[in-house]
PDB file of N, CA and C in Angstrom:
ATOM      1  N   UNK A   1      22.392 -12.141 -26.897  1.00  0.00           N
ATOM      2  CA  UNK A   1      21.913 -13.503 -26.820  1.00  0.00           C
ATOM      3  C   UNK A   1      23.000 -14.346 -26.166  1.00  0.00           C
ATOM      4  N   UNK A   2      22.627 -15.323 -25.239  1.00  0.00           N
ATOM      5  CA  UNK A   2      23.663 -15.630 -24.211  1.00  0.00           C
ATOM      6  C   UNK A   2      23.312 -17.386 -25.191  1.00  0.00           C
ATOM      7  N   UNK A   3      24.591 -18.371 -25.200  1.00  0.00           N
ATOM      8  CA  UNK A   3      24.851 -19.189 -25.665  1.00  0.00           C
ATOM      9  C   UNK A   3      25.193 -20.180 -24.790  1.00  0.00           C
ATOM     10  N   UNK A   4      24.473 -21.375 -24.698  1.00  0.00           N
ATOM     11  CA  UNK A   4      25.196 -22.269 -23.780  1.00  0.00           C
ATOM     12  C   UNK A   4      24.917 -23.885 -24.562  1.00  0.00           C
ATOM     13  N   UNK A   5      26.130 -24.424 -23.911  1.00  0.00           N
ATOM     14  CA  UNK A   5      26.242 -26.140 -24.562  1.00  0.00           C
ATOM     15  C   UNK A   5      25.458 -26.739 -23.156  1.00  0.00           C
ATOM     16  N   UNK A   6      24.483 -27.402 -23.618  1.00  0.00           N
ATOM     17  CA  UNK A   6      24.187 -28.796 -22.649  1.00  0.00           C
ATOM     18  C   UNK A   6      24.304 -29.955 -23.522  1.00  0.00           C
ATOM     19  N   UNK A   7      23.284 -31.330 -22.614  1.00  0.00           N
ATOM     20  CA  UNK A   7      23.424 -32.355 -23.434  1.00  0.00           C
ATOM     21  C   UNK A   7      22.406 -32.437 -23.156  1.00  0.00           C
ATOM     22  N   UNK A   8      21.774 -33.445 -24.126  1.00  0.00           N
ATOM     23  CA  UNK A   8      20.142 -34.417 -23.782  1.00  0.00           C
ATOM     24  C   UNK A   8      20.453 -35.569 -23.631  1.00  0.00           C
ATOM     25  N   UNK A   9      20.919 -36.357 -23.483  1.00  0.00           N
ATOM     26  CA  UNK A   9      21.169 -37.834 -23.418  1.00  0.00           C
ATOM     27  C   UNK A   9      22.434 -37.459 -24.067  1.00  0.00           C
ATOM     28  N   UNK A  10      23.391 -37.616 -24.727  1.00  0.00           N
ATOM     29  CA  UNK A  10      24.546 -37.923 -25.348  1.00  0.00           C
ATOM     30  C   UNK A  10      24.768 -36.848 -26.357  1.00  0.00           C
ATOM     31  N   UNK A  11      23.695 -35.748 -26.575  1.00  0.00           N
ATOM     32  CA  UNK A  11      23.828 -35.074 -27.789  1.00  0.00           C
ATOM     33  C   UNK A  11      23.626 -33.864 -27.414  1.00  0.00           C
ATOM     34  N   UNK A  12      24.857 -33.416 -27.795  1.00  0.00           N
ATOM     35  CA  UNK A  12      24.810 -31.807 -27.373  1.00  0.00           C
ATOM     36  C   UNK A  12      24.039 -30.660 -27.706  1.00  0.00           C
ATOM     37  N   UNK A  13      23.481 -30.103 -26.903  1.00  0.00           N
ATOM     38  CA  UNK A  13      22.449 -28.945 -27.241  1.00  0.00           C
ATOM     39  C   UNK A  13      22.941 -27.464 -27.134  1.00  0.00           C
ATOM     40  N   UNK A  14      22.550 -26.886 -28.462  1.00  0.00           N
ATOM     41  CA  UNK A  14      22.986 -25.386 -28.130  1.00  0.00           C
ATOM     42  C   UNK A  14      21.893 -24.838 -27.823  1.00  0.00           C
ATOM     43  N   UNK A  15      21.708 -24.321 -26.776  1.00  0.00           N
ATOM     44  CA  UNK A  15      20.849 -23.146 -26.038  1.00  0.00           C
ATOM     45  C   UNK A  15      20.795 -21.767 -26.477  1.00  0.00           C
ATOM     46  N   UNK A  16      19.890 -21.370 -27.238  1.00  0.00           N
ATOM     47  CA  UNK A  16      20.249 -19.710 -26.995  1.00  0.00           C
ATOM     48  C   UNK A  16      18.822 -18.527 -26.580  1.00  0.00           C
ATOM     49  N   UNK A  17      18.957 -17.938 -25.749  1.00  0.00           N
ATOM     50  CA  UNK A  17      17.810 -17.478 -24.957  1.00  0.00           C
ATOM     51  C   UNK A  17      18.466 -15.917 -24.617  1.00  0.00           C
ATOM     52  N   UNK A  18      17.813 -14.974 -24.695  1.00  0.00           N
ATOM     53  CA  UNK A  18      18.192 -13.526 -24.358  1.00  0.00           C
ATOM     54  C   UNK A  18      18.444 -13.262 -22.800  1.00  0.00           C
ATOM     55  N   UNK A  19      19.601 -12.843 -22.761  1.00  0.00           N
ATOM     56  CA  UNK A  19      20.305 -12.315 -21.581  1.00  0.00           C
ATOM     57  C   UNK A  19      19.297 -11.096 -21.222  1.00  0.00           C
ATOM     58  N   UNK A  20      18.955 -11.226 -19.985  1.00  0.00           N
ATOM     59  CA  UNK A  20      18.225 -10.326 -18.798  1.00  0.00           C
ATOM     60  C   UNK A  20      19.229  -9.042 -18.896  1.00  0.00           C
ATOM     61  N   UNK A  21      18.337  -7.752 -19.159  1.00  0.00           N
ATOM     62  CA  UNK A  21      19.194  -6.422 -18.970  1.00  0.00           C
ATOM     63  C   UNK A  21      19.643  -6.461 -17.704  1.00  0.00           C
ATOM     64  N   UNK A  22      19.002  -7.005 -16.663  1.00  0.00           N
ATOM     65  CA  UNK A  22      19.637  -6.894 -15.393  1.00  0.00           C
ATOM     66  C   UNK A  22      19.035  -7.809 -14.600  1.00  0.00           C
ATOM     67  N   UNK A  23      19.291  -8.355 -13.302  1.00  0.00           N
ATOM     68  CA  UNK A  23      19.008  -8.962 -12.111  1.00  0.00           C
ATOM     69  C   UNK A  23      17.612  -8.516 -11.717  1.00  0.00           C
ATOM     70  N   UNK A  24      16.956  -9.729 -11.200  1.00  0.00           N
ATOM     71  CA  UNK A  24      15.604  -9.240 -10.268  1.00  0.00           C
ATOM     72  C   UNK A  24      15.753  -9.944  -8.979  1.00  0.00           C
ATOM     73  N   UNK A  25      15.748  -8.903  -7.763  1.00  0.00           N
ATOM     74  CA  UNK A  25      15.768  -9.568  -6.642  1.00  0.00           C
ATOM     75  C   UNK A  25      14.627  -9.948  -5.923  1.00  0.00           C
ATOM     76  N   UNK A  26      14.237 -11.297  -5.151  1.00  0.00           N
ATOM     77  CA  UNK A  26      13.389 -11.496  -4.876  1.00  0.00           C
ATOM     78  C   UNK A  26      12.003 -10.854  -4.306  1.00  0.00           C
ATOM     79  N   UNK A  27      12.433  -9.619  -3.977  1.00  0.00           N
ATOM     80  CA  UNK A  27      11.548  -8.694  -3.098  1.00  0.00           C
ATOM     81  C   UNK A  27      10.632  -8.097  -4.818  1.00  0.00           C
ATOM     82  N   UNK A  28      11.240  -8.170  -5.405  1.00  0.00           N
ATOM     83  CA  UNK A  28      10.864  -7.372  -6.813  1.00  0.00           C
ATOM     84  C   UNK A  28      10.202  -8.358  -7.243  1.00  0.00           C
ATOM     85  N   UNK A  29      10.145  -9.684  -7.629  1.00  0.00           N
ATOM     86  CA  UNK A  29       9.681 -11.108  -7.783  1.00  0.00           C
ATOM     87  C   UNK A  29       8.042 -10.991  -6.856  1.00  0.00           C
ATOM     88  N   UNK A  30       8.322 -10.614  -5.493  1.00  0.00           N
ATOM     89  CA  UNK A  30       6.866 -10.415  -4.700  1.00  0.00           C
ATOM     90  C   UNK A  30       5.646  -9.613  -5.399  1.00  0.00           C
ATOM     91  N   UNK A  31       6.448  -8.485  -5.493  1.00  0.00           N
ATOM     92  CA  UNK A  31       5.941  -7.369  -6.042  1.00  0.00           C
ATOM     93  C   UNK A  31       5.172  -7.568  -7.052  1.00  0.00           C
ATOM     94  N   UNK A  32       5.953  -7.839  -7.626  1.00  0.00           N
ATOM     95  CA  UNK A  32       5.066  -8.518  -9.102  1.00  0.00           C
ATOM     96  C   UNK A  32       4.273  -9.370  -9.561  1.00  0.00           C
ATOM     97  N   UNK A  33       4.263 -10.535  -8.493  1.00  0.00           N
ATOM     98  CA  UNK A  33       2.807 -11.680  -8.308  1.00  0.00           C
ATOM     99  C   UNK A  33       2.239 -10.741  -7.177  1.00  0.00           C
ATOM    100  N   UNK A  34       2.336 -10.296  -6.243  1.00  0.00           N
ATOM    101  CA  UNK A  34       1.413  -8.992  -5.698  1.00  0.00           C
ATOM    102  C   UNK A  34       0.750  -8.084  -6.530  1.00  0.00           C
ATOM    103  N   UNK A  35       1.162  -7.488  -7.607  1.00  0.00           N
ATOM    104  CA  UNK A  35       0.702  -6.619  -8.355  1.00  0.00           C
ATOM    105  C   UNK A  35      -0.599  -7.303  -9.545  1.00  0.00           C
ATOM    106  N   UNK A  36      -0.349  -8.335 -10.302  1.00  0.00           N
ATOM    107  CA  UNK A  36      -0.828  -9.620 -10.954  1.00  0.00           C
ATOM    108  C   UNK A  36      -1.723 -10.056 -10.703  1.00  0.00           C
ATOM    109  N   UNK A  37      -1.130 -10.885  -9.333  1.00  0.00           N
ATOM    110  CA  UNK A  37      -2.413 -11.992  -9.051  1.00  0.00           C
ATOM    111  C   UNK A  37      -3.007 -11.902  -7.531  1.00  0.00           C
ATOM    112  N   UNK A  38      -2.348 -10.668  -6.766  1.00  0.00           N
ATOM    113  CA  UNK A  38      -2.789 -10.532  -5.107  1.00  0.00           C
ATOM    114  C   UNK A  38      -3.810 -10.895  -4.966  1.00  0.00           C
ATOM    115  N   UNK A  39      -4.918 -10.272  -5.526  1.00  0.00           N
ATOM    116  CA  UNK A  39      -6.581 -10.487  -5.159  1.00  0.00           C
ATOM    117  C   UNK A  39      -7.261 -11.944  -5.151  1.00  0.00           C
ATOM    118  N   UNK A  40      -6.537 -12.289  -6.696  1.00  0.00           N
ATOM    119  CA  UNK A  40      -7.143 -13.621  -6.930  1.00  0.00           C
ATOM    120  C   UNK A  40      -6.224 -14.716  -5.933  1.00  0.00           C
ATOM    121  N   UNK A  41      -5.208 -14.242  -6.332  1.00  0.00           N
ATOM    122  CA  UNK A  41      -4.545 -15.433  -4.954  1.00  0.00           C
ATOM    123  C   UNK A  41      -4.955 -15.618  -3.328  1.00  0.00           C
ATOM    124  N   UNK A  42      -5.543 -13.946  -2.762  1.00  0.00           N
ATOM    125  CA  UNK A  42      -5.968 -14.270  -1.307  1.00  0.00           C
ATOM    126  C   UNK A  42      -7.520 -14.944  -1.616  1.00  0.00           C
ATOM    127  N   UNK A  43      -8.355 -14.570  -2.856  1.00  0.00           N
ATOM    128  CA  UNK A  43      -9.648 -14.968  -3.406  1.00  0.00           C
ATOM    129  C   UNK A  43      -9.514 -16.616  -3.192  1.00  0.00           C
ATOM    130  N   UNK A  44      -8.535 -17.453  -3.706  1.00  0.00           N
ATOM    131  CA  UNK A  44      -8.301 -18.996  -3.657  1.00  0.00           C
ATOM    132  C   UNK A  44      -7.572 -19.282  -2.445  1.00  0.00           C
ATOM    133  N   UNK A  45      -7.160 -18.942  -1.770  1.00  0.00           N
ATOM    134  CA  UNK A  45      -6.690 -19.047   0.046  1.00  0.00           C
ATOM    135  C   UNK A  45      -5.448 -19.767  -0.102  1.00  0.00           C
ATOM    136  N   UNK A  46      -5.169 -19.936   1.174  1.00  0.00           N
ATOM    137  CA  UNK A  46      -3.429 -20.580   2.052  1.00  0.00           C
ATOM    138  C   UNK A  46      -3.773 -21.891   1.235  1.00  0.00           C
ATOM    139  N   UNK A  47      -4.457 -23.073   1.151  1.00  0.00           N
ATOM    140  CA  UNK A  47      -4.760 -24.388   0.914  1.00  0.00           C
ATOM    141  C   UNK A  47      -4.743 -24.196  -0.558  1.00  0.00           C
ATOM    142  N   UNK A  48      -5.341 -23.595  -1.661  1.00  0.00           N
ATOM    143  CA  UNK A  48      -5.162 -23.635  -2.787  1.00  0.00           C
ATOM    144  C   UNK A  48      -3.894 -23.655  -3.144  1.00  0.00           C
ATOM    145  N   UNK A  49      -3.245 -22.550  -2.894  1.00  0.00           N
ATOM    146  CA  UNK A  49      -1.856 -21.785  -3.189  1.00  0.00           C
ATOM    147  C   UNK A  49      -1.106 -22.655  -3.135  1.00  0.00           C
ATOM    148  N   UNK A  50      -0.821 -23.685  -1.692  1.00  0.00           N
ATOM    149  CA  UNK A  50       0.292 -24.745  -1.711  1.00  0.00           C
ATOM    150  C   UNK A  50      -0.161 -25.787  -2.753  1.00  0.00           C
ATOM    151  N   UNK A  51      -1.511 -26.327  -2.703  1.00  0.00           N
ATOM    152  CA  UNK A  51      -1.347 -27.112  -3.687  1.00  0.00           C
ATOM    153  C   UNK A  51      -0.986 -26.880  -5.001  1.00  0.00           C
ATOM    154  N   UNK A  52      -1.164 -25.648  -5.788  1.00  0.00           N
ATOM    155  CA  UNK A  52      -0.541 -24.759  -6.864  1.00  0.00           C
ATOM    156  C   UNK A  52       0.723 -25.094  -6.789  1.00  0.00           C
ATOM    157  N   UNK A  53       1.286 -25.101  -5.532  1.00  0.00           N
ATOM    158  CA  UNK A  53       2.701 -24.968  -5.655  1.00  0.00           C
ATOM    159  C   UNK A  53       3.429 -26.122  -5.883  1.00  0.00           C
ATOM    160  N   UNK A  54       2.664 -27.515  -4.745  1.00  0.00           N
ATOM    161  CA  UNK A  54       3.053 -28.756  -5.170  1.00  0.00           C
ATOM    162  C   UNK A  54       2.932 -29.193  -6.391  1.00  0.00           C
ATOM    163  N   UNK A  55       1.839 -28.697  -7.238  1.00  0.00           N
ATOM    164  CA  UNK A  55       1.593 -29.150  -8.348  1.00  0.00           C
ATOM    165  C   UNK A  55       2.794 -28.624  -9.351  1.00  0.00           C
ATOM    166  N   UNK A  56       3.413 -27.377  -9.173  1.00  0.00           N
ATOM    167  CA  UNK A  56       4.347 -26.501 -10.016  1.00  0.00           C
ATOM    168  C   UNK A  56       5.235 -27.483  -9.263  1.00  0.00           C
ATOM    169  N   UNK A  57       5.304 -27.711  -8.435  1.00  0.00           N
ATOM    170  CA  UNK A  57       6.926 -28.292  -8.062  1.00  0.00           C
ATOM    171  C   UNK A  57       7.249 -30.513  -8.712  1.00  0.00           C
ATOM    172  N   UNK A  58       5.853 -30.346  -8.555  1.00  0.00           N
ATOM    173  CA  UNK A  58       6.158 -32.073  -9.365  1.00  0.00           C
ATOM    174  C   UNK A  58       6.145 -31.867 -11.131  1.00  0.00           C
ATOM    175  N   UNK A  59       5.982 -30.524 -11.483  1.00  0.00           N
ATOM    176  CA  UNK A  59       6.144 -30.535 -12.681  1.00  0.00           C
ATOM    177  C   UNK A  59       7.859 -30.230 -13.314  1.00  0.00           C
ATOM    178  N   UNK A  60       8.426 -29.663 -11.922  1.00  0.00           N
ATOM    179  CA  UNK A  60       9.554 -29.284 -11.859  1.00  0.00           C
ATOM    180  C   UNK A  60      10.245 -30.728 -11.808  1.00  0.00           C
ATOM    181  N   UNK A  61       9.979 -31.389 -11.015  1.00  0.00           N
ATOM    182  CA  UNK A  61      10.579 -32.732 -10.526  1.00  0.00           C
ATOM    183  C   UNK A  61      10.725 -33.610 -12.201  1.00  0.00           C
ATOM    184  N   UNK A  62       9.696 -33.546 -13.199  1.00  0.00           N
ATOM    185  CA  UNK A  62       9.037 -34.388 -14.198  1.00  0.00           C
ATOM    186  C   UNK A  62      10.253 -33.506 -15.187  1.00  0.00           C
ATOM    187  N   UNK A  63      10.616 -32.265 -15.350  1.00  0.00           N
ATOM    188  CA  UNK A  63      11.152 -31.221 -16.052  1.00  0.00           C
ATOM    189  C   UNK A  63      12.983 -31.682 -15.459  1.00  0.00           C
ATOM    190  N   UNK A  64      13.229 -32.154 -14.883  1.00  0.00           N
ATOM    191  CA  UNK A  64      14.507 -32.195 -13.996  1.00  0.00           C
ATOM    192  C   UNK A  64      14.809 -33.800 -14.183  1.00  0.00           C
ATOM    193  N   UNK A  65      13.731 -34.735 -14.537  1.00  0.00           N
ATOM    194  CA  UNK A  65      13.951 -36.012 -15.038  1.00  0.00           C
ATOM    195  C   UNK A  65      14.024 -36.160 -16.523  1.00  0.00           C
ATOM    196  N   UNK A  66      13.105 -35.258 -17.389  1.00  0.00           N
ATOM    197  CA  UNK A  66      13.166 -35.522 -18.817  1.00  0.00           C
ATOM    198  C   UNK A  66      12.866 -34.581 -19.418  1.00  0.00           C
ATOM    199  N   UNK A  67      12.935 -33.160 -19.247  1.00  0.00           N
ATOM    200  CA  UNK A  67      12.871 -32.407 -19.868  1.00  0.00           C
ATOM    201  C   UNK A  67      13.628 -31.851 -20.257  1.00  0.00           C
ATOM    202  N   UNK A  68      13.818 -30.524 -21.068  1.00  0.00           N
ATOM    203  CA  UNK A  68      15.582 -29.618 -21.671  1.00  0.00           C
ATOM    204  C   UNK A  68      15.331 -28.760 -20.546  1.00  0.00           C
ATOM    205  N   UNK A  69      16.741 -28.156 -20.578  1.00  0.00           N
ATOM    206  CA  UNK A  69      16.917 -27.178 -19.840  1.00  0.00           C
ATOM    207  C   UNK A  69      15.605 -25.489 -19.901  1.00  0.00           C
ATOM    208  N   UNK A  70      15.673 -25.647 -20.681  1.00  0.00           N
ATOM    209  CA  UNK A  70      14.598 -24.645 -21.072  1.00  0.00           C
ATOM    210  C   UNK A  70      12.949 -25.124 -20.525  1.00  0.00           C
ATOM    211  N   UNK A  71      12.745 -25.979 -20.756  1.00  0.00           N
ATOM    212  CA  UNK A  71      11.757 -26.604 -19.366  1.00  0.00           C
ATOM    213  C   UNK A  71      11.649 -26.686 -18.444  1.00  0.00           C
ATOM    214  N   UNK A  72      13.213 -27.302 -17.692  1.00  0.00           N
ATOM    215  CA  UNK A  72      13.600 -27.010 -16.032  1.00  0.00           C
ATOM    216  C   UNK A  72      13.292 -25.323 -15.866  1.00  0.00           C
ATOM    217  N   UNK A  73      13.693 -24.699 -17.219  1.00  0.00           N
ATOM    218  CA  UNK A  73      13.932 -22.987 -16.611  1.00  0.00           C
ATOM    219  C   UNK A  73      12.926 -22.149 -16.240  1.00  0.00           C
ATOM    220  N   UNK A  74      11.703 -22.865 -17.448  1.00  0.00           N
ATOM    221  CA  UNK A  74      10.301 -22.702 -16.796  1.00  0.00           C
ATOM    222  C   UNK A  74       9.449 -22.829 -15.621  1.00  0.00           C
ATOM    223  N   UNK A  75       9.974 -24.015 -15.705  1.00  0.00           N
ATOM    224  CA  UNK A  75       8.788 -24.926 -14.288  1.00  0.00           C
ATOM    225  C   UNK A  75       9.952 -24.056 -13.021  1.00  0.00           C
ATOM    226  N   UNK A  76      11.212 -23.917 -13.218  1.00  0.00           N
ATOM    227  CA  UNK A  76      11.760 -23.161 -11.941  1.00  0.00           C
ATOM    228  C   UNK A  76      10.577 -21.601 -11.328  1.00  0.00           C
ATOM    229  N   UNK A  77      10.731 -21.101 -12.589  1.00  0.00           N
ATOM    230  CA  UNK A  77       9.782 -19.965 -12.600  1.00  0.00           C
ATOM    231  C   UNK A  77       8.650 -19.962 -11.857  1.00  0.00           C
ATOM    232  N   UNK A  78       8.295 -21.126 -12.546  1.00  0.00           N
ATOM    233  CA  UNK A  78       6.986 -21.438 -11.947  1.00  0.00           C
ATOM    234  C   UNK A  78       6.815 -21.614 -10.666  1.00  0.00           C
ATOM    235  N   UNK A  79       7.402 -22.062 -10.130  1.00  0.00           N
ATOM    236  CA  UNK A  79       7.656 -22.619  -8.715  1.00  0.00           C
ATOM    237  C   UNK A  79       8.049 -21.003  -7.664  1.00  0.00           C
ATOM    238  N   UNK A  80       8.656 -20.705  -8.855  1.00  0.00           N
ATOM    239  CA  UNK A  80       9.032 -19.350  -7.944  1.00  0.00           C
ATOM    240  C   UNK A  80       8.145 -18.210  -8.022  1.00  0.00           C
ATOM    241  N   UNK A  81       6.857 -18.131  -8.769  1.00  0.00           N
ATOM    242  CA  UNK A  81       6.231 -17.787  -8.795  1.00  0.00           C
ATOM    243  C   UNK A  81       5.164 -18.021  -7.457  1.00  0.00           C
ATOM    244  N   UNK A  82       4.623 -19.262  -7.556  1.00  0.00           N
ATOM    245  CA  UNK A  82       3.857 -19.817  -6.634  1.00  0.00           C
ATOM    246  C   UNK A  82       4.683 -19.611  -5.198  1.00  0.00           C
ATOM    247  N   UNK A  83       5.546 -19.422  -4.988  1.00  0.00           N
ATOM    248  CA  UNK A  83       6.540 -19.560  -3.775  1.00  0.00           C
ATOM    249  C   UNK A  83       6.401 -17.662  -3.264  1.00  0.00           C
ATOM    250  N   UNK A  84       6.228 -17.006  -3.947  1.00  0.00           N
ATOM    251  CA  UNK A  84       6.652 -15.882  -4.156  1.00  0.00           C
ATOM    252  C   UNK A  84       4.885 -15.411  -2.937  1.00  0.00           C
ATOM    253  N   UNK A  85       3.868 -15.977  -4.072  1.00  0.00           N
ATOM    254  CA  UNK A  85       2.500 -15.743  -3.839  1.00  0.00           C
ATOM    255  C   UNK A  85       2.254 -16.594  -2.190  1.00  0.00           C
ATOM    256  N   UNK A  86       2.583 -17.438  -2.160  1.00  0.00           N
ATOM    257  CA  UNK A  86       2.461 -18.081  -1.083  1.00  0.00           C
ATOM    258  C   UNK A  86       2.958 -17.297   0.262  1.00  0.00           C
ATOM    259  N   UNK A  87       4.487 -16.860   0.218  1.00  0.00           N
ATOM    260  CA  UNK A  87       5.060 -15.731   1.010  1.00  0.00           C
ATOM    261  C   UNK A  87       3.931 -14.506   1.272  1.00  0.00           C
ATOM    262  N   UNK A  88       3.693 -13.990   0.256  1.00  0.00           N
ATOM    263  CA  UNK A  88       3.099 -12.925   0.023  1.00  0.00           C
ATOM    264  C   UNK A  88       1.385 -13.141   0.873  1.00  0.00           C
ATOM    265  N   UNK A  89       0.773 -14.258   0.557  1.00  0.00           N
ATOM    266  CA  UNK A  89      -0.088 -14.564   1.705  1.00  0.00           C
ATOM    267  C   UNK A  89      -0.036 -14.657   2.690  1.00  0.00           C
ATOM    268  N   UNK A  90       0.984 -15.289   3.476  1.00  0.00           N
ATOM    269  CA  UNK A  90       1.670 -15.178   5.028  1.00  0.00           C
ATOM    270  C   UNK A  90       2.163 -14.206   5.056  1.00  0.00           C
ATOM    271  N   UNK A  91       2.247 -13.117   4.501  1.00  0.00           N
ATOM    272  CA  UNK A  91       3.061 -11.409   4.791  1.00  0.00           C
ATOM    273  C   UNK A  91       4.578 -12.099   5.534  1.00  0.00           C
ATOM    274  N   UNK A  92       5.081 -12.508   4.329  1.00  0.00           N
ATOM    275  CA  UNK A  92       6.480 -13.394   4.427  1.00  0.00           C
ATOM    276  C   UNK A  92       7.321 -12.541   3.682  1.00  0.00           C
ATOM    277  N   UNK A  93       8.423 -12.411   3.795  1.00  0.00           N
ATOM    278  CA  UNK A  93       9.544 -11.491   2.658  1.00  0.00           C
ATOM    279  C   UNK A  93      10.481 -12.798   2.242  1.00  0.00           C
ATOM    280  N   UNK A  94      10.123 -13.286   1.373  1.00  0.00           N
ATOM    281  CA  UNK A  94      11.407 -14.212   0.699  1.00  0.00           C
ATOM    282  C   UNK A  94      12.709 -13.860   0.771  1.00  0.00           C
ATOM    283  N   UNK A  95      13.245 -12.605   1.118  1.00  0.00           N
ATOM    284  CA  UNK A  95      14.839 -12.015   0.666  1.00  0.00           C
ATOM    285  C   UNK A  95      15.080 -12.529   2.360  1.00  0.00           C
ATOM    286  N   UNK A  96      14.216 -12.194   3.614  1.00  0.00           N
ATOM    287  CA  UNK A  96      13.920 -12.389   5.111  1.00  0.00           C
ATOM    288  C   UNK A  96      14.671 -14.025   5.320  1.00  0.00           C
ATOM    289  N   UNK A  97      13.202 -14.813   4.274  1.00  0.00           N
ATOM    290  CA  UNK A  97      13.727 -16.636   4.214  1.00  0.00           C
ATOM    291  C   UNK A  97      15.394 -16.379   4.276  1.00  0.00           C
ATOM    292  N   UNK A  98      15.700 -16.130   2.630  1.00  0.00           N
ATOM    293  CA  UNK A  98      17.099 -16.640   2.274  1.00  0.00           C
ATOM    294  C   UNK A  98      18.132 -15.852   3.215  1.00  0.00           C
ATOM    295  N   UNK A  99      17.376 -14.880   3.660  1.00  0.00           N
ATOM    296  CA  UNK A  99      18.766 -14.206   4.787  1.00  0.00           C
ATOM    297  C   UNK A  99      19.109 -15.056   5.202  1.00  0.00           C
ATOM    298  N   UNK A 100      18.615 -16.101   5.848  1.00  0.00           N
ATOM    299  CA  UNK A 100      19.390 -16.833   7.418  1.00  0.00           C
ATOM    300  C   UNK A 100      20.224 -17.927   6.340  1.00  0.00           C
ATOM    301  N   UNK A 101      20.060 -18.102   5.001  1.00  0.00           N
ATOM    302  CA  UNK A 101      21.272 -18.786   4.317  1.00  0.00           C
ATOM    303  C   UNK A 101      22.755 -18.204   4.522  1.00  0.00           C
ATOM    304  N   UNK A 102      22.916 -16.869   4.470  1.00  0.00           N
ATOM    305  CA  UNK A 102      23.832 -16.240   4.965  1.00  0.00           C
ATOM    306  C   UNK A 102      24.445 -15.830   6.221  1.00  0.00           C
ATOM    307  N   UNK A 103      23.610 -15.383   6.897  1.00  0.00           N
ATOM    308  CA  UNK A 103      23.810 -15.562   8.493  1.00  0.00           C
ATOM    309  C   UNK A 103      24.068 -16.523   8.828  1.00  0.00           C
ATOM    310  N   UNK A 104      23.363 -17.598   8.266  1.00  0.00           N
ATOM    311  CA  UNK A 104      23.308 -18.737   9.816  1.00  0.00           C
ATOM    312  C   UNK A 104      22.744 -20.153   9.387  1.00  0.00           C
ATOM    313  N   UNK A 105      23.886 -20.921   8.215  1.00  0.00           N
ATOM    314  CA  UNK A 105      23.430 -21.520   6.591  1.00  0.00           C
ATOM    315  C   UNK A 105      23.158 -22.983   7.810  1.00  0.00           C
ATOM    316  N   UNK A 106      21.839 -23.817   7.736  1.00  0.00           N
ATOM    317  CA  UNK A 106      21.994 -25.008   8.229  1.00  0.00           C
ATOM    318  C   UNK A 106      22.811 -25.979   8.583  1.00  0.00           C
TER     319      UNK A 106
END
């Protein structure tokens, strides 16, 4: 169990949430809303999906203004979920995106 101090306004929060046996890299992240939700996601199209996503991402925005960390950690998910599916409709490789952070960072 991994332990962390934040704050909420002025008052310190102890966090405690189970440490991941290991790393998931984004390609594995695809895979897995591919495996899940492929059908139903190409079933609701390119136009559904982003709005899914805007909608996950203003919940993120709402989670990042007043929510705990454990909310932000969700709605991140979330977002990366929908982000994941969205790729995965454009036959996109997310690990492809973040390459050029490394190569060739803006």
């Amino acid at each position: 169990v991994e332990q962390r101090v934040t704050a909420v306004g002025d008052t310190p929060v102890v966090l405690e949430r189970p440490v991941p046996s290991r790393t998931v890299e984004l390609a594995e992240v695809q895979d897995l809303m591919e495996r899940l939700y492929g059908d139903d996601d190409r079933e609701r199209g390119l136009a559904a999906t982003v709005a899914w996503l805007c909608e996950e991402i203003g919940e993120l925005a709402q989670a990042v203004r007043k929510g705990s960390p454990d909310e932000q950690l969700h709605e991140l998910g979330d977002v990366l979920a929908w982000l994941s599916s969205l790729a995965n409709q454009l036959g996109l490789s997310l690990d492809e995106a973040v390459g050029r952070y490394v190569t060739d960072p803006p």
